[in-house]
N, C-alpha and C. Protein backbone atom coordinates (compact mmCIF):
# COMPACT_ATOMS: atom_id res chain seq x y z
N UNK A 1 1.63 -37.05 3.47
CA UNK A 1 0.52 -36.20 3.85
C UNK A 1 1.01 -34.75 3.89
N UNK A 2 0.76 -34.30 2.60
CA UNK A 2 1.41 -32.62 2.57
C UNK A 2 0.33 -31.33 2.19
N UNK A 3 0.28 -30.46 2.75
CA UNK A 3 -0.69 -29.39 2.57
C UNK A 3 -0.02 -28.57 0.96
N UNK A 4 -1.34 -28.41 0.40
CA UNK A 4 -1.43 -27.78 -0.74
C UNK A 4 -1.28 -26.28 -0.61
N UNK A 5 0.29 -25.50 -1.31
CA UNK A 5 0.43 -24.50 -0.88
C UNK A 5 -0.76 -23.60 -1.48
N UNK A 6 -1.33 -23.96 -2.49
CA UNK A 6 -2.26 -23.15 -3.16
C UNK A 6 -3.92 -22.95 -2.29
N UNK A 7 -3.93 -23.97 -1.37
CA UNK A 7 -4.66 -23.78 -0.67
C UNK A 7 -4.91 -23.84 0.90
N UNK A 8 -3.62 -23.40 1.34
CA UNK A 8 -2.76 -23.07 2.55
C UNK A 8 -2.89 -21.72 2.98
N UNK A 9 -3.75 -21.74 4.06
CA UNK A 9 -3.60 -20.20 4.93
C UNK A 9 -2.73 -20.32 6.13
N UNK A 10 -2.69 -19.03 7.06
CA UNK A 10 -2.51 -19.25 8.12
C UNK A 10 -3.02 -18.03 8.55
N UNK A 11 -4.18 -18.11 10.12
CA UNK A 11 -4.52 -17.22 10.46
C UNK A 11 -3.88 -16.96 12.17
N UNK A 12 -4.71 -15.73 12.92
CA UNK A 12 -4.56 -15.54 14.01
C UNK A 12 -5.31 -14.07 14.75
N UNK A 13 -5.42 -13.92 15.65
CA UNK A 13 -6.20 -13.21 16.44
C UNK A 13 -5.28 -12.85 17.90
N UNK A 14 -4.79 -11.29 18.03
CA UNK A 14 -4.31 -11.15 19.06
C UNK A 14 -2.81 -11.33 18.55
N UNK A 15 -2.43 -12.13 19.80
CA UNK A 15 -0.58 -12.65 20.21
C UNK A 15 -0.61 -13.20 18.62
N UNK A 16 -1.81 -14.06 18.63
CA UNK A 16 -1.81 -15.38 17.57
C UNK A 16 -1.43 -14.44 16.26
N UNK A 17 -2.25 -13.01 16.23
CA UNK A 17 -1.99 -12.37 14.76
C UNK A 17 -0.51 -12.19 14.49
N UNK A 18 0.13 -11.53 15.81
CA UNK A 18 1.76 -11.32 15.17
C UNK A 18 2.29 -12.52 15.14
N UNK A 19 1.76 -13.98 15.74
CA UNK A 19 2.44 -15.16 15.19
C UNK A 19 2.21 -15.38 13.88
N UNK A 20 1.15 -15.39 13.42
CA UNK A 20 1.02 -15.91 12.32
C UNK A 20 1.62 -14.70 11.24
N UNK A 21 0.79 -13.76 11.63
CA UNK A 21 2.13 -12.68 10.09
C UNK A 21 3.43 -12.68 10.22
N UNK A 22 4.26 -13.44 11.17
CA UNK A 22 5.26 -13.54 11.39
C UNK A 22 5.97 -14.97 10.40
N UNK A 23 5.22 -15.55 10.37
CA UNK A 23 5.10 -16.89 9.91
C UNK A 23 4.72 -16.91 8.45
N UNK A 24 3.77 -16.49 8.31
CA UNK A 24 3.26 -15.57 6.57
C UNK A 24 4.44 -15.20 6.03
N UNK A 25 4.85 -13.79 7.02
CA UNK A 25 6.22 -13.24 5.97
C UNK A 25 7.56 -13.54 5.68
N UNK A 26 7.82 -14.69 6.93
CA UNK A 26 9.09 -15.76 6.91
C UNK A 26 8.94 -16.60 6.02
N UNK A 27 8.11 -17.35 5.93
CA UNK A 27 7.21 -18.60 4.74
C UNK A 27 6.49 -18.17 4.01
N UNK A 28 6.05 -17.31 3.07
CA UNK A 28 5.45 -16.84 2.66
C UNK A 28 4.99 -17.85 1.00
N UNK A 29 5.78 -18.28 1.12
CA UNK A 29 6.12 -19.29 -0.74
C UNK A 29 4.95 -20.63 -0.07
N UNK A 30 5.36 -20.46 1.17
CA UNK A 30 4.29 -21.73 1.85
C UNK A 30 3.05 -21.29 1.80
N UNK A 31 2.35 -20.77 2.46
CA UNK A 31 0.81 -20.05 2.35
C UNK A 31 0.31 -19.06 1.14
N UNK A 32 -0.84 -19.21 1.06
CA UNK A 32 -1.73 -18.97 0.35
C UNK A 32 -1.60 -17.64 0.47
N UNK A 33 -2.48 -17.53 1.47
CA UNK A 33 -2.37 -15.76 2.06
C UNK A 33 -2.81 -16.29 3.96
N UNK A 34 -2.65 -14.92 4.62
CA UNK A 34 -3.13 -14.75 6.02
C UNK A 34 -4.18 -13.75 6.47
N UNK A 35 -4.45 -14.30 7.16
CA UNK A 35 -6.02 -13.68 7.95
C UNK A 35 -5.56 -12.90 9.79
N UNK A 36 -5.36 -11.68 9.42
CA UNK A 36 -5.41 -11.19 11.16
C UNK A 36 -5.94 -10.83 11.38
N UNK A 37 -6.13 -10.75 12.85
CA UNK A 37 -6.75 -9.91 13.87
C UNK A 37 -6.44 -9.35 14.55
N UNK A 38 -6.54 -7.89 15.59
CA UNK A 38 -6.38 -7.55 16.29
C UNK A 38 -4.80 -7.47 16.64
N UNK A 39 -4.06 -7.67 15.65
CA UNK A 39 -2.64 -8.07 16.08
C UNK A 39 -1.89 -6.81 15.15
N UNK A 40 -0.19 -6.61 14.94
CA UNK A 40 0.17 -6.12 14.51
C UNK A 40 0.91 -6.28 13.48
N UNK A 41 1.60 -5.02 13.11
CA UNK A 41 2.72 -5.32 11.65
C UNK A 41 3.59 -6.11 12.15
N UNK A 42 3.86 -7.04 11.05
CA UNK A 42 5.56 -7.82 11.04
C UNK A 42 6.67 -7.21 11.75
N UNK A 43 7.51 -7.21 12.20
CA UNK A 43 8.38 -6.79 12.82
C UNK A 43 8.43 -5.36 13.73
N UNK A 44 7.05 -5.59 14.13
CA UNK A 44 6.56 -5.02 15.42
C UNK A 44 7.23 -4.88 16.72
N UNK A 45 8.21 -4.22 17.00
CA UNK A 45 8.37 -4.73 19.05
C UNK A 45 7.65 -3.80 19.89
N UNK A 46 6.63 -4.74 20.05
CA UNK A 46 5.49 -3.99 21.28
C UNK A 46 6.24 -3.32 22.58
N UNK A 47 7.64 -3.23 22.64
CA UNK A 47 8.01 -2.53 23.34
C UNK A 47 8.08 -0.66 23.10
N UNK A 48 7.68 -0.80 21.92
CA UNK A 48 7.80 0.60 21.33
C UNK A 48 6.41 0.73 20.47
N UNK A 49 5.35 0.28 20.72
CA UNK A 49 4.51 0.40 19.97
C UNK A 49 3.25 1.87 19.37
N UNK A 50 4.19 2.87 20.46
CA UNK A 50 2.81 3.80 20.20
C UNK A 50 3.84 4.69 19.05
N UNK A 51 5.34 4.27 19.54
CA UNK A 51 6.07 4.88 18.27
C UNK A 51 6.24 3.90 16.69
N UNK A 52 6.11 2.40 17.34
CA UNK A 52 6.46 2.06 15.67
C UNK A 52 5.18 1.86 15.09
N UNK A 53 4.21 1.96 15.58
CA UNK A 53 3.00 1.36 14.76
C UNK A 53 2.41 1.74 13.75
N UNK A 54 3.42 3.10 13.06
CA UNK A 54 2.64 3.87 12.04
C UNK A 54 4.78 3.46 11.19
N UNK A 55 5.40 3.04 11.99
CA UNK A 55 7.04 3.02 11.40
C UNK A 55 6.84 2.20 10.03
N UNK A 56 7.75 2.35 8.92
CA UNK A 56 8.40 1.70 8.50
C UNK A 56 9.66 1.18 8.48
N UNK A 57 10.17 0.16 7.52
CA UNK A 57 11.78 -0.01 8.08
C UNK A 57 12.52 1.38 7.41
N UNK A 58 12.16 2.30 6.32
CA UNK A 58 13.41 3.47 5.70
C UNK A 58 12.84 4.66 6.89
N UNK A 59 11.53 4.66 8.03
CA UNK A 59 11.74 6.38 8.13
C UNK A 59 12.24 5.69 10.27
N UNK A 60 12.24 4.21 10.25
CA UNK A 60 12.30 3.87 11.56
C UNK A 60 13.20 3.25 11.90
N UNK A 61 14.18 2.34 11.46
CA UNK A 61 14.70 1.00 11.11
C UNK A 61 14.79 1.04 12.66
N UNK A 62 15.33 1.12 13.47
CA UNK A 62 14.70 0.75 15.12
C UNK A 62 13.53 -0.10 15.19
N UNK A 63 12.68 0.17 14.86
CA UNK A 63 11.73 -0.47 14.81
C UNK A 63 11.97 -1.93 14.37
N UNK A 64 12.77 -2.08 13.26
CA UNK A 64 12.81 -3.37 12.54
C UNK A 64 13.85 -4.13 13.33
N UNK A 65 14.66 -4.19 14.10
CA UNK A 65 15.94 -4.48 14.78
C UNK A 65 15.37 -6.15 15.53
């Protein structure tokens, strides 16, 4: 009983969004595509969020740590 990667999502809303794009961009060969909400970029630490939320990893890499 195996899910069809071609028709494999994974979504989330909130906490659930940085789980799941977290999960998307680790597995990514696994899912289809992902659906968020209200949640943030991949390698986000909401401990720093009013500074990384516009970061990338070349102008922030802190951010990515």
């Amino acid at each position: 009983m195996g899910a069809d990667p071609k028709y494999t999502t994974v979504s989330g809303f909130s906490a659930g969004s940085f789980m799941a794009d977290t999960m998307y961009v680790t597995h990514s060969e696994t899912f289809k595509g992902a659906g968020l909400h209200d949640g943030g970029p991949y390698g986000l630490d909401v401990n720093h969020h009013s500074f990384c939320i516009l970061a990338t990893p070349e102008n922030s890499p802190n951010c990515f740590d």
